[in-house]
PDB file of N, CA and C in Angstrom:
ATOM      1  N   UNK A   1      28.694  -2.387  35.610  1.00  0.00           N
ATOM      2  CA  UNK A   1      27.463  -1.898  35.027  1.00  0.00           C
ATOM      3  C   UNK A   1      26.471  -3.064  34.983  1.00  0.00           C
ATOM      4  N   UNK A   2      25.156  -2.831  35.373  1.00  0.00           N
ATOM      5  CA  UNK A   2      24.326  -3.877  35.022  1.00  0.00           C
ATOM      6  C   UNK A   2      23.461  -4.583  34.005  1.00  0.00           C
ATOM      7  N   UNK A   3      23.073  -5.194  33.744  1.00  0.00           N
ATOM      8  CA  UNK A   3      22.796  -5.500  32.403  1.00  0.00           C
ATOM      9  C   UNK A   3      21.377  -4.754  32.167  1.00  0.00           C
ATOM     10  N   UNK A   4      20.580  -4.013  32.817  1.00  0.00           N
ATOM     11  CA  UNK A   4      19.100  -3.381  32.540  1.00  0.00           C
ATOM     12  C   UNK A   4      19.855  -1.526  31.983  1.00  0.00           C
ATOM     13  N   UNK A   5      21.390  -1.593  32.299  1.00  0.00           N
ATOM     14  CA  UNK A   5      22.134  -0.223  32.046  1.00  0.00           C
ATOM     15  C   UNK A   5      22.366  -0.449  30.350  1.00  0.00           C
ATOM     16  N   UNK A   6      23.230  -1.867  30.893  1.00  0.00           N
ATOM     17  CA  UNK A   6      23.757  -2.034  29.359  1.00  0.00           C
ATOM     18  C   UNK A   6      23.212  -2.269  28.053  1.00  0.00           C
ATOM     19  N   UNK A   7      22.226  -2.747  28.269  1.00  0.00           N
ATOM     20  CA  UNK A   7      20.987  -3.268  27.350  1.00  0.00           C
ATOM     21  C   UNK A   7      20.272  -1.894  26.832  1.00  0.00           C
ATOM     22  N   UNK A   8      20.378  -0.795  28.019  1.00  0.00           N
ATOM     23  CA  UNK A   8      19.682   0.345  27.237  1.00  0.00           C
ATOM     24  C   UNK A   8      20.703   0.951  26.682  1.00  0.00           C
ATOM     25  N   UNK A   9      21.738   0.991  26.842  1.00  0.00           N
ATOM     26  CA  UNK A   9      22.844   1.966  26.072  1.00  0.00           C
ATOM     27  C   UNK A   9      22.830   1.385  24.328  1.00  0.00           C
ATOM     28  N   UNK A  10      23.430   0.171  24.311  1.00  0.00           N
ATOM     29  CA  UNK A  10      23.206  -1.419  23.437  1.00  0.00           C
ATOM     30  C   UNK A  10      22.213  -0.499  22.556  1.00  0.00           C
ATOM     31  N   UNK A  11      20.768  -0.426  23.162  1.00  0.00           N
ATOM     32  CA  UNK A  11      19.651  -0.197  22.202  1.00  0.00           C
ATOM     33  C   UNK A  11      19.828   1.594  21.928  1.00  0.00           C
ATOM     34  N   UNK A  12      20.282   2.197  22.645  1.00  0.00           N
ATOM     35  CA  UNK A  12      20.470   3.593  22.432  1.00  0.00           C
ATOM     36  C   UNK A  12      21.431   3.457  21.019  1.00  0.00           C
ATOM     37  N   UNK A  13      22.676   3.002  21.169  1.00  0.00           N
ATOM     38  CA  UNK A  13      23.749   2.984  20.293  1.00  0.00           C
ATOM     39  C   UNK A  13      23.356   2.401  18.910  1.00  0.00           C
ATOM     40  N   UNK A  14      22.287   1.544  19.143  1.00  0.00           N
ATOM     41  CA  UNK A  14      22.067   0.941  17.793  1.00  0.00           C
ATOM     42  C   UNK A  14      21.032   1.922  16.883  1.00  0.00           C
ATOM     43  N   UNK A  15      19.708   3.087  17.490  1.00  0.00           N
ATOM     44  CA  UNK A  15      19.433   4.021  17.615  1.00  0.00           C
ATOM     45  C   UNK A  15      20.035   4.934  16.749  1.00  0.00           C
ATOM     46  N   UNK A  16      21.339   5.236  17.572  1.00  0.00           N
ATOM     47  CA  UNK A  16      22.071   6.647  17.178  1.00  0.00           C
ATOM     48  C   UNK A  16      22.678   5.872  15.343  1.00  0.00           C
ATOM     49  N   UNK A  17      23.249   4.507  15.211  1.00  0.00           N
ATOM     50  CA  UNK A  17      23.968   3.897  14.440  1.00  0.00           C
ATOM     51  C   UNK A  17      22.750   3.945  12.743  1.00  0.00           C
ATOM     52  N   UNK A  18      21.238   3.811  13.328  1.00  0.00           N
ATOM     53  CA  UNK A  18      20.689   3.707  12.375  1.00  0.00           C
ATOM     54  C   UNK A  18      20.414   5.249  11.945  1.00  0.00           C
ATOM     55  N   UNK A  19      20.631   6.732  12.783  1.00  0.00           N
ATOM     56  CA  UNK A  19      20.080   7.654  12.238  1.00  0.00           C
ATOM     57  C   UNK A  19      21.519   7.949  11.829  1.00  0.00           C
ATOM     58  N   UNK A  20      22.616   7.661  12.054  1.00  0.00           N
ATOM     59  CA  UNK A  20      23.725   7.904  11.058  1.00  0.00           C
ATOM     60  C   UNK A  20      23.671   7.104   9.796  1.00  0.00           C
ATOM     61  N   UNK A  21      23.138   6.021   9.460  1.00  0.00           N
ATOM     62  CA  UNK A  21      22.496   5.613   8.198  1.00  0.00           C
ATOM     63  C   UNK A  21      21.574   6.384   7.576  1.00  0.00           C
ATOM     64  N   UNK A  22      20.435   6.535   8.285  1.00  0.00           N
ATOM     65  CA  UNK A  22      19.410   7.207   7.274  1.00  0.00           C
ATOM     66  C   UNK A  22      20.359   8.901   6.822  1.00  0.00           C
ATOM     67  N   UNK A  23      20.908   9.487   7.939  1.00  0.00           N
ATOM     68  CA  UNK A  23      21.883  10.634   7.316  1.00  0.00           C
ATOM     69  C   UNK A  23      22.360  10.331   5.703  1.00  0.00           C
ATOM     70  N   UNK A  24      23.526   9.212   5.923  1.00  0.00           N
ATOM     71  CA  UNK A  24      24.092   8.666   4.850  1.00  0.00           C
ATOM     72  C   UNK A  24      23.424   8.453   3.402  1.00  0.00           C
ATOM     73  N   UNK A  25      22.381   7.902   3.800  1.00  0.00           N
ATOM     74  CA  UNK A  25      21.443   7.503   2.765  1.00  0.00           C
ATOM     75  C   UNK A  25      21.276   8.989   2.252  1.00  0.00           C
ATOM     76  N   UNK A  26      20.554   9.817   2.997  1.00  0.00           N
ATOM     77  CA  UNK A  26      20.230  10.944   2.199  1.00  0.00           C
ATOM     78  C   UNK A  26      20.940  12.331   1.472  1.00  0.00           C
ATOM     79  N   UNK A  27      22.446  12.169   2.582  1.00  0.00           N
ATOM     80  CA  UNK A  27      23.478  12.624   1.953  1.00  0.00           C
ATOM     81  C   UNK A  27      24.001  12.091   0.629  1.00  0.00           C
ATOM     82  N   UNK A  28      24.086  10.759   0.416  1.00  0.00           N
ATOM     83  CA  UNK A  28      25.095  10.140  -0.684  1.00  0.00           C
ATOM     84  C   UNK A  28      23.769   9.533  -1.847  1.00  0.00           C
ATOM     85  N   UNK A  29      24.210   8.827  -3.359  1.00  0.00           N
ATOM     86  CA  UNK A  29      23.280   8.293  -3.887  1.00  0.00           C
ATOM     87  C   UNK A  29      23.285   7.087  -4.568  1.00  0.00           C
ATOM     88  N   UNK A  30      23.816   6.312  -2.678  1.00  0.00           N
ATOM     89  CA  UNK A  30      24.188   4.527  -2.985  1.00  0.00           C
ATOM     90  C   UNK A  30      22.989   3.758  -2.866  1.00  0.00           C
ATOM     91  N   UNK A  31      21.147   4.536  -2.624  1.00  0.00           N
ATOM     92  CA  UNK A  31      20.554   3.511  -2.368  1.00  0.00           C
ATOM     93  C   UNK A  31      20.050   3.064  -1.110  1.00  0.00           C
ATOM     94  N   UNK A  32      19.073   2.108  -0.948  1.00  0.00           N
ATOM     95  CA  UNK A  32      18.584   1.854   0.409  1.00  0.00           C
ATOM     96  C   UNK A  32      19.718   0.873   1.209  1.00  0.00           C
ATOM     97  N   UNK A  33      20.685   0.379   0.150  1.00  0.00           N
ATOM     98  CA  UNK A  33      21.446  -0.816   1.191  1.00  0.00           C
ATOM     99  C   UNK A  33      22.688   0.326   2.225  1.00  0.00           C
ATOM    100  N   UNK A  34      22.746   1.309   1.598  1.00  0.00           N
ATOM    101  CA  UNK A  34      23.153   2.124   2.656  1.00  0.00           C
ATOM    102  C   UNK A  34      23.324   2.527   3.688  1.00  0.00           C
ATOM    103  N   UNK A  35      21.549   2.247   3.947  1.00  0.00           N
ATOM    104  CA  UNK A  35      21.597   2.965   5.576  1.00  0.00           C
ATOM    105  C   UNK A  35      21.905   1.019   6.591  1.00  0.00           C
ATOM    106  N   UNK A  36      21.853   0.022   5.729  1.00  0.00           N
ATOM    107  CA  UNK A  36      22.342  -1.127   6.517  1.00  0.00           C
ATOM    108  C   UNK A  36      23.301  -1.486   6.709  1.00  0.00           C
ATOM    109  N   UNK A  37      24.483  -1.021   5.530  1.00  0.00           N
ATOM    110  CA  UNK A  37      25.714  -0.686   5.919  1.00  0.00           C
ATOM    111  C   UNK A  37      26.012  -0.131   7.142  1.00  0.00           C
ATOM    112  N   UNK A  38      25.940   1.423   6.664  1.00  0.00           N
ATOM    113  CA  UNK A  38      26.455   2.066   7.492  1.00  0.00           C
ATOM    114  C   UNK A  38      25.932   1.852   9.127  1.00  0.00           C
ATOM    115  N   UNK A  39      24.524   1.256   9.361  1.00  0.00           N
ATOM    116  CA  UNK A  39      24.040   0.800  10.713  1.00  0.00           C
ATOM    117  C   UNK A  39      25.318   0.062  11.433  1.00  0.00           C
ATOM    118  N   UNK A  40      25.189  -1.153  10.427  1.00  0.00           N
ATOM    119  CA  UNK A  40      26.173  -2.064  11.018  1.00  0.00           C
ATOM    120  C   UNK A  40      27.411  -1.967  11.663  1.00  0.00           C
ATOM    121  N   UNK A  41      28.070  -0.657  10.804  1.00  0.00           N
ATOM    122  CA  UNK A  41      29.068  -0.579  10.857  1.00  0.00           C
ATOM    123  C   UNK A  41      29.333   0.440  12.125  1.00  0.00           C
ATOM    124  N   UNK A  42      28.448   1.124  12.192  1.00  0.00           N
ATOM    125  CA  UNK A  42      28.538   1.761  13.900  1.00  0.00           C
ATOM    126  C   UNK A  42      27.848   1.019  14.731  1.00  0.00           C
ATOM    127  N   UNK A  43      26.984   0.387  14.537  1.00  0.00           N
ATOM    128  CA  UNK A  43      26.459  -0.461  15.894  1.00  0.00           C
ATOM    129  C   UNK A  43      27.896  -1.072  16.273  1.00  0.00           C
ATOM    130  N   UNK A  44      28.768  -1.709  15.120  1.00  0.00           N
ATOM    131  CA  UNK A  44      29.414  -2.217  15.497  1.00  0.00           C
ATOM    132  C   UNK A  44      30.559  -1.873  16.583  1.00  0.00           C
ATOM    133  N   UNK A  45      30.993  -1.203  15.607  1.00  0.00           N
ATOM    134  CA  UNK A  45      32.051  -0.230  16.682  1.00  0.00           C
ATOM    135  C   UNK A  45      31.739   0.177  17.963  1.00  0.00           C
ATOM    136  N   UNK A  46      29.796   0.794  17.938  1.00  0.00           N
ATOM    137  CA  UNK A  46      29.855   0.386  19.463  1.00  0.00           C
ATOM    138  C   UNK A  46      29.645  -0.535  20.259  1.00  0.00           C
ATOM    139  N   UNK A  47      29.607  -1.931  19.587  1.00  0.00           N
ATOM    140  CA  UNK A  47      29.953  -3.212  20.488  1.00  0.00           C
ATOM    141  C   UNK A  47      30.747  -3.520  21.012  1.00  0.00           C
ATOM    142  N   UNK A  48      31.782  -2.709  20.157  1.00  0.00           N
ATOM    143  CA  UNK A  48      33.503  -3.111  20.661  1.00  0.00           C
ATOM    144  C   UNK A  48      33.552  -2.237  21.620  1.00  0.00           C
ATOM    145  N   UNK A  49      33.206  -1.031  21.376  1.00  0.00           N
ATOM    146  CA  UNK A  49      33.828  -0.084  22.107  1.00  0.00           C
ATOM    147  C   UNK A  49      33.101  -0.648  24.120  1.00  0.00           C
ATOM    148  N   UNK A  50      31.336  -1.025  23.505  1.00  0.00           N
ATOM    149  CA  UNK A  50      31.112  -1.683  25.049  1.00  0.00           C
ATOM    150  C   UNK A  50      31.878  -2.407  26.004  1.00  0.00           C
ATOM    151  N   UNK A  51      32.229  -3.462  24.449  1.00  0.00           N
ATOM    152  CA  UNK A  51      32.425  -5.011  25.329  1.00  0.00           C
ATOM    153  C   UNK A  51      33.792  -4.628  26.511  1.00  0.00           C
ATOM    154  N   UNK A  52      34.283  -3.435  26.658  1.00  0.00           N
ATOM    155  CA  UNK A  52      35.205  -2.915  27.808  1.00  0.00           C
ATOM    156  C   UNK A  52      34.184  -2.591  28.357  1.00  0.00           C
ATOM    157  N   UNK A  53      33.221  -2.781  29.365  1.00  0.00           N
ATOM    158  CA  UNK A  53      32.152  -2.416  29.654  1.00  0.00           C
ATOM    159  C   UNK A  53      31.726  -3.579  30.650  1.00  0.00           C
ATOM    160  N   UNK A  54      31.150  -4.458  30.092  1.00  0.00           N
ATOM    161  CA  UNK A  54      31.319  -5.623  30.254  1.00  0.00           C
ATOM    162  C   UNK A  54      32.163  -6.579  31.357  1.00  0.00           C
ATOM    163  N   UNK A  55      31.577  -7.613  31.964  1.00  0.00           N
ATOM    164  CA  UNK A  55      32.293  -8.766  33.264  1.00  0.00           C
ATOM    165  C   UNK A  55      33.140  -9.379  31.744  1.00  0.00           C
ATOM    166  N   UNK A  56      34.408  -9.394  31.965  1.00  0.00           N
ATOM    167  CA  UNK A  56      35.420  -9.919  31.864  1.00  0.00           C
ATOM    168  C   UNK A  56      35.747 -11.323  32.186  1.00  0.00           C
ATOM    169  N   UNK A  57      35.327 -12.307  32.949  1.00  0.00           N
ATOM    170  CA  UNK A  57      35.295 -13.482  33.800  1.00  0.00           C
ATOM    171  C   UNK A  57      34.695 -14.256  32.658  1.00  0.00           C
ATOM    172  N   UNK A  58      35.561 -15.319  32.438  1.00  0.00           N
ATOM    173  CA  UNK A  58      34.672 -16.616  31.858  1.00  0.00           C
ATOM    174  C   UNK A  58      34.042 -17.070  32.891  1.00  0.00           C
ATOM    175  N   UNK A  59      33.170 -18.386  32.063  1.00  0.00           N
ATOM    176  CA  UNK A  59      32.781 -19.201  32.991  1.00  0.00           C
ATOM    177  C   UNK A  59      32.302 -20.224  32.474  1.00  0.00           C
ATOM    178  N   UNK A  60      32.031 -21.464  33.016  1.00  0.00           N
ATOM    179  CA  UNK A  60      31.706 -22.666  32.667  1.00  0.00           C
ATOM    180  C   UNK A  60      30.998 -23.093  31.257  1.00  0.00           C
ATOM    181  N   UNK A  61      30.157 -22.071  31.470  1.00  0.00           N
ATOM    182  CA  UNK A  61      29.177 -22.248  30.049  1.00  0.00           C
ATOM    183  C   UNK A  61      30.142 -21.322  28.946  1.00  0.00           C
ATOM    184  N   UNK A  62      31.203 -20.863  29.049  1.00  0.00           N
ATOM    185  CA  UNK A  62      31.887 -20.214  27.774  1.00  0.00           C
ATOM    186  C   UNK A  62      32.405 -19.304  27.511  1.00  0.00           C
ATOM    187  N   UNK A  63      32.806 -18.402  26.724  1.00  0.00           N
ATOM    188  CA  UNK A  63      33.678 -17.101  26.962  1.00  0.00           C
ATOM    189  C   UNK A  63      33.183 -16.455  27.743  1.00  0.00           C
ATOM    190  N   UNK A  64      33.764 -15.239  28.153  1.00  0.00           N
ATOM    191  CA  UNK A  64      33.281 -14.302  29.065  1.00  0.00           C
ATOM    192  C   UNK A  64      32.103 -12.848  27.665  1.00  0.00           C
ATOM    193  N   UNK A  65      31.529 -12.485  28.522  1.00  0.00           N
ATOM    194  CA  UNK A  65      30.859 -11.620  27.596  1.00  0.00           C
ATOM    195  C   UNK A  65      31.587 -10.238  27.126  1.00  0.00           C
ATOM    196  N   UNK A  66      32.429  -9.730  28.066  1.00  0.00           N
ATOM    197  CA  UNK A  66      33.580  -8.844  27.221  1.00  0.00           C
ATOM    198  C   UNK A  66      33.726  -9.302  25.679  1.00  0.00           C
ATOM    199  N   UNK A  67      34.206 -11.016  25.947  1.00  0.00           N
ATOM    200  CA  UNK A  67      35.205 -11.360  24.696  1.00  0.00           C
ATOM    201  C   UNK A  67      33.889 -11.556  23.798  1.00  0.00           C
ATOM    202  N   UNK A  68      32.568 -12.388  23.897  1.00  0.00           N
ATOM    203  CA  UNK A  68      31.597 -11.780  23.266  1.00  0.00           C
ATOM    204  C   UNK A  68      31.263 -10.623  22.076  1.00  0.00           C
ATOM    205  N   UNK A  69      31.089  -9.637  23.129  1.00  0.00           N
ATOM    206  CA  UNK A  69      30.760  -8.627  22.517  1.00  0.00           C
ATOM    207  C   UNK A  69      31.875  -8.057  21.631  1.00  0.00           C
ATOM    208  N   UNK A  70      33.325  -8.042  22.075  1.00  0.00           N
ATOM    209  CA  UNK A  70      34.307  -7.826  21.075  1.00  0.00           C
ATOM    210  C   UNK A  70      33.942  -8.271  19.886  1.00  0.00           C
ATOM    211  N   UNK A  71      34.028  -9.660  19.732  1.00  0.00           N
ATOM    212  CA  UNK A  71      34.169 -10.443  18.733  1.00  0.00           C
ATOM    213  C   UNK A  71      32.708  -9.984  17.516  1.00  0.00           C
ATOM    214  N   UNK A  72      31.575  -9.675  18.301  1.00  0.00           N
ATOM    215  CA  UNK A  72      30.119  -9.421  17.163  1.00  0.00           C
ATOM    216  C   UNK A  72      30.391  -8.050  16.993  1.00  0.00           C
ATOM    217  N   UNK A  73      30.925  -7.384  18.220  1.00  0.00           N
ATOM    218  CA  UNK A  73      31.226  -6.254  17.512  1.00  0.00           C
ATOM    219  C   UNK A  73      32.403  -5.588  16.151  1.00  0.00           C
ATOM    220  N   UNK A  74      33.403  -6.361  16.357  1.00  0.00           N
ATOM    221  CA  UNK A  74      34.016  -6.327  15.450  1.00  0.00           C
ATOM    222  C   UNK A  74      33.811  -6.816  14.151  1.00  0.00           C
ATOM    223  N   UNK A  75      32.922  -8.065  14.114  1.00  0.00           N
ATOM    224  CA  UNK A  75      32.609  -9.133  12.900  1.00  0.00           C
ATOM    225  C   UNK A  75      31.506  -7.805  11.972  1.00  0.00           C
ATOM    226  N   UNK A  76      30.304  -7.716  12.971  1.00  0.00           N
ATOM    227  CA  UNK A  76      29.283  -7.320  12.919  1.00  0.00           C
ATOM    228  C   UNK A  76      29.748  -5.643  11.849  1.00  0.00           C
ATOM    229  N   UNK A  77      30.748  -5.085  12.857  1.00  0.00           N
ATOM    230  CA  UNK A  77      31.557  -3.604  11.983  1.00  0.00           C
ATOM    231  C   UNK A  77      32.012  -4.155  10.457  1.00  0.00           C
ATOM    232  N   UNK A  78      32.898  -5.379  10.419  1.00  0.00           N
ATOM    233  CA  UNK A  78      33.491  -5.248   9.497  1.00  0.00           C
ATOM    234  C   UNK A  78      32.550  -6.268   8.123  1.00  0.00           C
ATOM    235  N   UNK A  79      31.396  -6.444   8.525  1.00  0.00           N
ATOM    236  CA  UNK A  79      30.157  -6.614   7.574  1.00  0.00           C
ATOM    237  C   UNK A  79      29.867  -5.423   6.668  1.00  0.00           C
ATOM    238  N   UNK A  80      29.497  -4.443   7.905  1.00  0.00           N
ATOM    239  CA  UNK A  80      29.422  -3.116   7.550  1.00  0.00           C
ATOM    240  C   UNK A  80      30.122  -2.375   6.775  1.00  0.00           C
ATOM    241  N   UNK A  81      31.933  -2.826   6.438  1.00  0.00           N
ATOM    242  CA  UNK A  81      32.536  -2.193   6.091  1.00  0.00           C
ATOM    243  C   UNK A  81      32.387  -2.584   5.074  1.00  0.00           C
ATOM    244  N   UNK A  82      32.148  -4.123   4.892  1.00  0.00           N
ATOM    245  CA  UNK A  82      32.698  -4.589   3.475  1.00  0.00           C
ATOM    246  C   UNK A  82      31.534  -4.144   2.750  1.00  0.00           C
ATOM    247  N   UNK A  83      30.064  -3.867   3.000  1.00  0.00           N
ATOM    248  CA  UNK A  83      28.759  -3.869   2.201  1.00  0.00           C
ATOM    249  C   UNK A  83      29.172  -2.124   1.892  1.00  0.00           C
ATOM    250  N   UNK A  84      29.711  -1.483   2.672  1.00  0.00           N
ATOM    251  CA  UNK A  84      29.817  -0.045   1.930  1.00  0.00           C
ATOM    252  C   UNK A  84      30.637  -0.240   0.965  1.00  0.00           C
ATOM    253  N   UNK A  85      31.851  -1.189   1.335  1.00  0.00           N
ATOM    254  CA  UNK A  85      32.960  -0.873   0.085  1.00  0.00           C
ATOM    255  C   UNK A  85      32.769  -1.950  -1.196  1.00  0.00           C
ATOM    256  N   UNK A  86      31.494  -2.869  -0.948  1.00  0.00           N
ATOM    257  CA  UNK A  86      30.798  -3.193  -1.981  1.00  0.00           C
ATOM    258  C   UNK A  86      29.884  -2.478  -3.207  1.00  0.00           C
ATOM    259  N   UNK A  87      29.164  -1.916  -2.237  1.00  0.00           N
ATOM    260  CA  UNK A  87      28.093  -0.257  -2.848  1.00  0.00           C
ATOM    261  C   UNK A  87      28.908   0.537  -3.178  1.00  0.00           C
ATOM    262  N   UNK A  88      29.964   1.025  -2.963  1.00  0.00           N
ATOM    263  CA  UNK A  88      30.759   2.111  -2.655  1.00  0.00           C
ATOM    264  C   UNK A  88      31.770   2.040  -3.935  1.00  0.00           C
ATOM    265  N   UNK A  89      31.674   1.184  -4.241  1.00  0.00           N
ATOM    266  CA  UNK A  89      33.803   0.992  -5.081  1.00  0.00           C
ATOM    267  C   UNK A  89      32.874   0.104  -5.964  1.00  0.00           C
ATOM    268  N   UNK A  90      34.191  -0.799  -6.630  1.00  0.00           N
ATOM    269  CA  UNK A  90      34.130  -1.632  -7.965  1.00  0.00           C
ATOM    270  C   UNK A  90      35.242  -2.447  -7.453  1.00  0.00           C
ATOM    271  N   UNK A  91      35.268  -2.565  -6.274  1.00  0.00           N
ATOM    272  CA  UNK A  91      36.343  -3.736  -5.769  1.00  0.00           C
ATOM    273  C   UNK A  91      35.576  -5.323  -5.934  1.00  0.00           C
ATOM    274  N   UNK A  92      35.981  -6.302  -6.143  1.00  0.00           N
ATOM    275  CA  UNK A  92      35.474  -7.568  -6.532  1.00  0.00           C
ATOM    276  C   UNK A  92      35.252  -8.104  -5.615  1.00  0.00           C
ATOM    277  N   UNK A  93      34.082  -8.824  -5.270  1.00  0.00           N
ATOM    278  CA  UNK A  93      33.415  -9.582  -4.448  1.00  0.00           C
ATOM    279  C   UNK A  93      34.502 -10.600  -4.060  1.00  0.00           C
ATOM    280  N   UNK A  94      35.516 -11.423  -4.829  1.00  0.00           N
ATOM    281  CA  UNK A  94      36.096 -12.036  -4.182  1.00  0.00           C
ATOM    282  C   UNK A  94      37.292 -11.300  -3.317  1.00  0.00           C
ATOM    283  N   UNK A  95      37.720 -10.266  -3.458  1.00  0.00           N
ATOM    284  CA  UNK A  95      38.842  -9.501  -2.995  1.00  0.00           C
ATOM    285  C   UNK A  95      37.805  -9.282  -1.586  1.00  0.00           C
ATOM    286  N   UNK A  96      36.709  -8.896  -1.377  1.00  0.00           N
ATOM    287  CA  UNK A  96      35.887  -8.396   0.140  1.00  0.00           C
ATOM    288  C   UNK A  96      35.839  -9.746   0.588  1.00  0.00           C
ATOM    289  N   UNK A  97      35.442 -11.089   0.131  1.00  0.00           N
ATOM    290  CA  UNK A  97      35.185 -12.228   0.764  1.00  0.00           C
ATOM    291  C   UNK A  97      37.078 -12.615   1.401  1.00  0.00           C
ATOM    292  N   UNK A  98      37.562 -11.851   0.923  1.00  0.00           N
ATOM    293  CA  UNK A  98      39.386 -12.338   1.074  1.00  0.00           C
ATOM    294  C   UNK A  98      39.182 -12.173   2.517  1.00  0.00           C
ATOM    295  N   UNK A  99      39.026 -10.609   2.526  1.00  0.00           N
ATOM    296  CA  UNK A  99      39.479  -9.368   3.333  1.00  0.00           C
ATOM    297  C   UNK A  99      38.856 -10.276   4.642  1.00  0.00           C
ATOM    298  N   UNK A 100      37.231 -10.421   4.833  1.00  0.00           N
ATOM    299  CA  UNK A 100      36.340 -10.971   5.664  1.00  0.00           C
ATOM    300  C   UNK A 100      36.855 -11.929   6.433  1.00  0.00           C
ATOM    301  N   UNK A 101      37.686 -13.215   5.616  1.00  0.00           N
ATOM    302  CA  UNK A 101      38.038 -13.854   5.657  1.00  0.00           C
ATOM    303  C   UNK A 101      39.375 -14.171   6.994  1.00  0.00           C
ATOM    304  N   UNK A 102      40.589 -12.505   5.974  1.00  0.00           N
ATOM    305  CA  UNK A 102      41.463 -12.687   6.916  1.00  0.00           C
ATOM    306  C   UNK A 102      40.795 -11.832   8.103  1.00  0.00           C
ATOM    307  N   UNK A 103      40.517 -11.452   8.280  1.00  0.00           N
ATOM    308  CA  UNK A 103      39.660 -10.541   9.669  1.00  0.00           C
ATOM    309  C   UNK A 103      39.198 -11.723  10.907  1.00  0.00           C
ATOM    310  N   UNK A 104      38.313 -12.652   9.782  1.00  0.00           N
ATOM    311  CA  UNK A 104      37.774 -14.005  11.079  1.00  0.00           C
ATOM    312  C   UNK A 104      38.450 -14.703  11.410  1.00  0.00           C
ATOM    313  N   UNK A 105      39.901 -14.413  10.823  1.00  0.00           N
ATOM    314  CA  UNK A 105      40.927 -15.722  11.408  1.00  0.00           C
ATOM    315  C   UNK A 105      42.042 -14.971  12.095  1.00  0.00           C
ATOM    316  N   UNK A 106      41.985 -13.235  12.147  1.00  0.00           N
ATOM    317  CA  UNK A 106      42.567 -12.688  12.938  1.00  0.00           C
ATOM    318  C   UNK A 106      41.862 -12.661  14.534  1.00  0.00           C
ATOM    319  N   UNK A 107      40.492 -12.484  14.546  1.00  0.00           N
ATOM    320  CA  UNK A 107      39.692 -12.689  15.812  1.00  0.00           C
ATOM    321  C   UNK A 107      39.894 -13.840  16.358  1.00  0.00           C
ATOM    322  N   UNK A 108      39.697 -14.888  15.550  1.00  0.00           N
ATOM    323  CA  UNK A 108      39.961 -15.740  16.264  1.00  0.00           C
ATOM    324  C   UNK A 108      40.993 -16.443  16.513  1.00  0.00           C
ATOM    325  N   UNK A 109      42.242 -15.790  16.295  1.00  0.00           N
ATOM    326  CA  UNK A 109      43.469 -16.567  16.673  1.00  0.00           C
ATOM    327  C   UNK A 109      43.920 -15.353  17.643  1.00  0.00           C
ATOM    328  N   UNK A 110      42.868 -13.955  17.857  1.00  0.00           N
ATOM    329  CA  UNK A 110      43.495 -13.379  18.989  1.00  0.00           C
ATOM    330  C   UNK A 110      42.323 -13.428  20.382  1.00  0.00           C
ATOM    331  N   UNK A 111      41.320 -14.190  20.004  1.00  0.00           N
ATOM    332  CA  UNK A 111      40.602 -14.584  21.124  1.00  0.00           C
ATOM    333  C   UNK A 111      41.028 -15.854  21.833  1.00  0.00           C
ATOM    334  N   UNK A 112      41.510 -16.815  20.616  1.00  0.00           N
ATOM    335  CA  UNK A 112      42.180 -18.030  21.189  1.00  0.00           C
ATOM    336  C   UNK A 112      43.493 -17.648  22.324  1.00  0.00           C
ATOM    337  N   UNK A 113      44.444 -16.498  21.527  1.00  0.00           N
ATOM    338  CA  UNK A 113      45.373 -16.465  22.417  1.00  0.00           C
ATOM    339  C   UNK A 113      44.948 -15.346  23.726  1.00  0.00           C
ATOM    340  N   UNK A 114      43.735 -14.824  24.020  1.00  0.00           N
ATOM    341  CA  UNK A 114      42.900 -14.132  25.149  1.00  0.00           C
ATOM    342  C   UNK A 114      42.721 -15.288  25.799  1.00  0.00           C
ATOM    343  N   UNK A 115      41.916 -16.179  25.270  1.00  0.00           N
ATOM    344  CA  UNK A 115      41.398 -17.288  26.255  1.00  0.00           C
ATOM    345  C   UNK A 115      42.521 -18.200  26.695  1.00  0.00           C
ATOM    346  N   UNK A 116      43.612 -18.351  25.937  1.00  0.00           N
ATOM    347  CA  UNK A 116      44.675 -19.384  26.323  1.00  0.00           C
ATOM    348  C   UNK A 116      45.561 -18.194  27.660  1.00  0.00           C
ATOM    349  N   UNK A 117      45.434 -17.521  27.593  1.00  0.00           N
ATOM    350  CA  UNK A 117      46.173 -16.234  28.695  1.00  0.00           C
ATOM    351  C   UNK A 117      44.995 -16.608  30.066  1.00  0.00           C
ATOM    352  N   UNK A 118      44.182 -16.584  29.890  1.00  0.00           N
ATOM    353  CA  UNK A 118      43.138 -16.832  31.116  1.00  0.00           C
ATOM    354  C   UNK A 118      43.047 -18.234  31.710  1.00  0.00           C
ATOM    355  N   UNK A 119      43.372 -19.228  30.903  1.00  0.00           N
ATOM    356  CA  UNK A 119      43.551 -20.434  31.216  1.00  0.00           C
ATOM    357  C   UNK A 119      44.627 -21.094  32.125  1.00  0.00           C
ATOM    358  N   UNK A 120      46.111 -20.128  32.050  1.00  0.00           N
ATOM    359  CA  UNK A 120      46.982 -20.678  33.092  1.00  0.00           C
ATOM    360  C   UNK A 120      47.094 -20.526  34.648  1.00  0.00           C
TER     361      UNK A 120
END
């Protein structure tokens, strides 16, 4: 796929991600941080779901953009998740900063072992 394809889907998806927010917002009565949640949290998912989409190939200057887009897409979702289940619940800010936490050190100890697989 080329990137003048992907770039419009990208902006389509982020599109569809914010009118499933404003939905949210007007369905539920968490407030305006709502519809930025819930954006996030489907843009995200469809980052991930792209970055199979995506040239696969590293290269000199750095990961490949597959592993890219995985990685913001997933980070980027699970922002999303934690700001709903911030608004959402009475779970403690340090219990979501935990969660965040183990999530960025699951990405990146399974991108490390992606990139260490491409390396031999």
């Amino acid at each position: 796929m080329n990137n003048k394809t992907l770039s419009a889907v990208v902006l389509g998806s982020f599109i569809i991600a914010l009118a499933i927010g404003l939905i949210a917002y007007y369905a539920t009565n968490y407030g305006l941080a709502i519809i930025l949640w819930v954006t996030l949290l489907i843009f995200g998912i469809a980052l991930f779901a792209l970055s199979f989409l995506s040239s696969g190939k590293s290269s000199k200057f750095g990961t490949s953009e597959s592993s890219y887009r995985m990685v913001s897409g997933i980070l980027i979702a699970v922002i999303g998740l934690i700001g709903i289940l911030y608004t959402a619940t009475s779970i403690s800010i340090w219990i979501l900063a935990a969660i965040f936490l183990i999530v960025l050190a699951l990405v990146g100890i399974s991108v490390a072992l992606m990139n260490g697989k491409e390396g031999k």
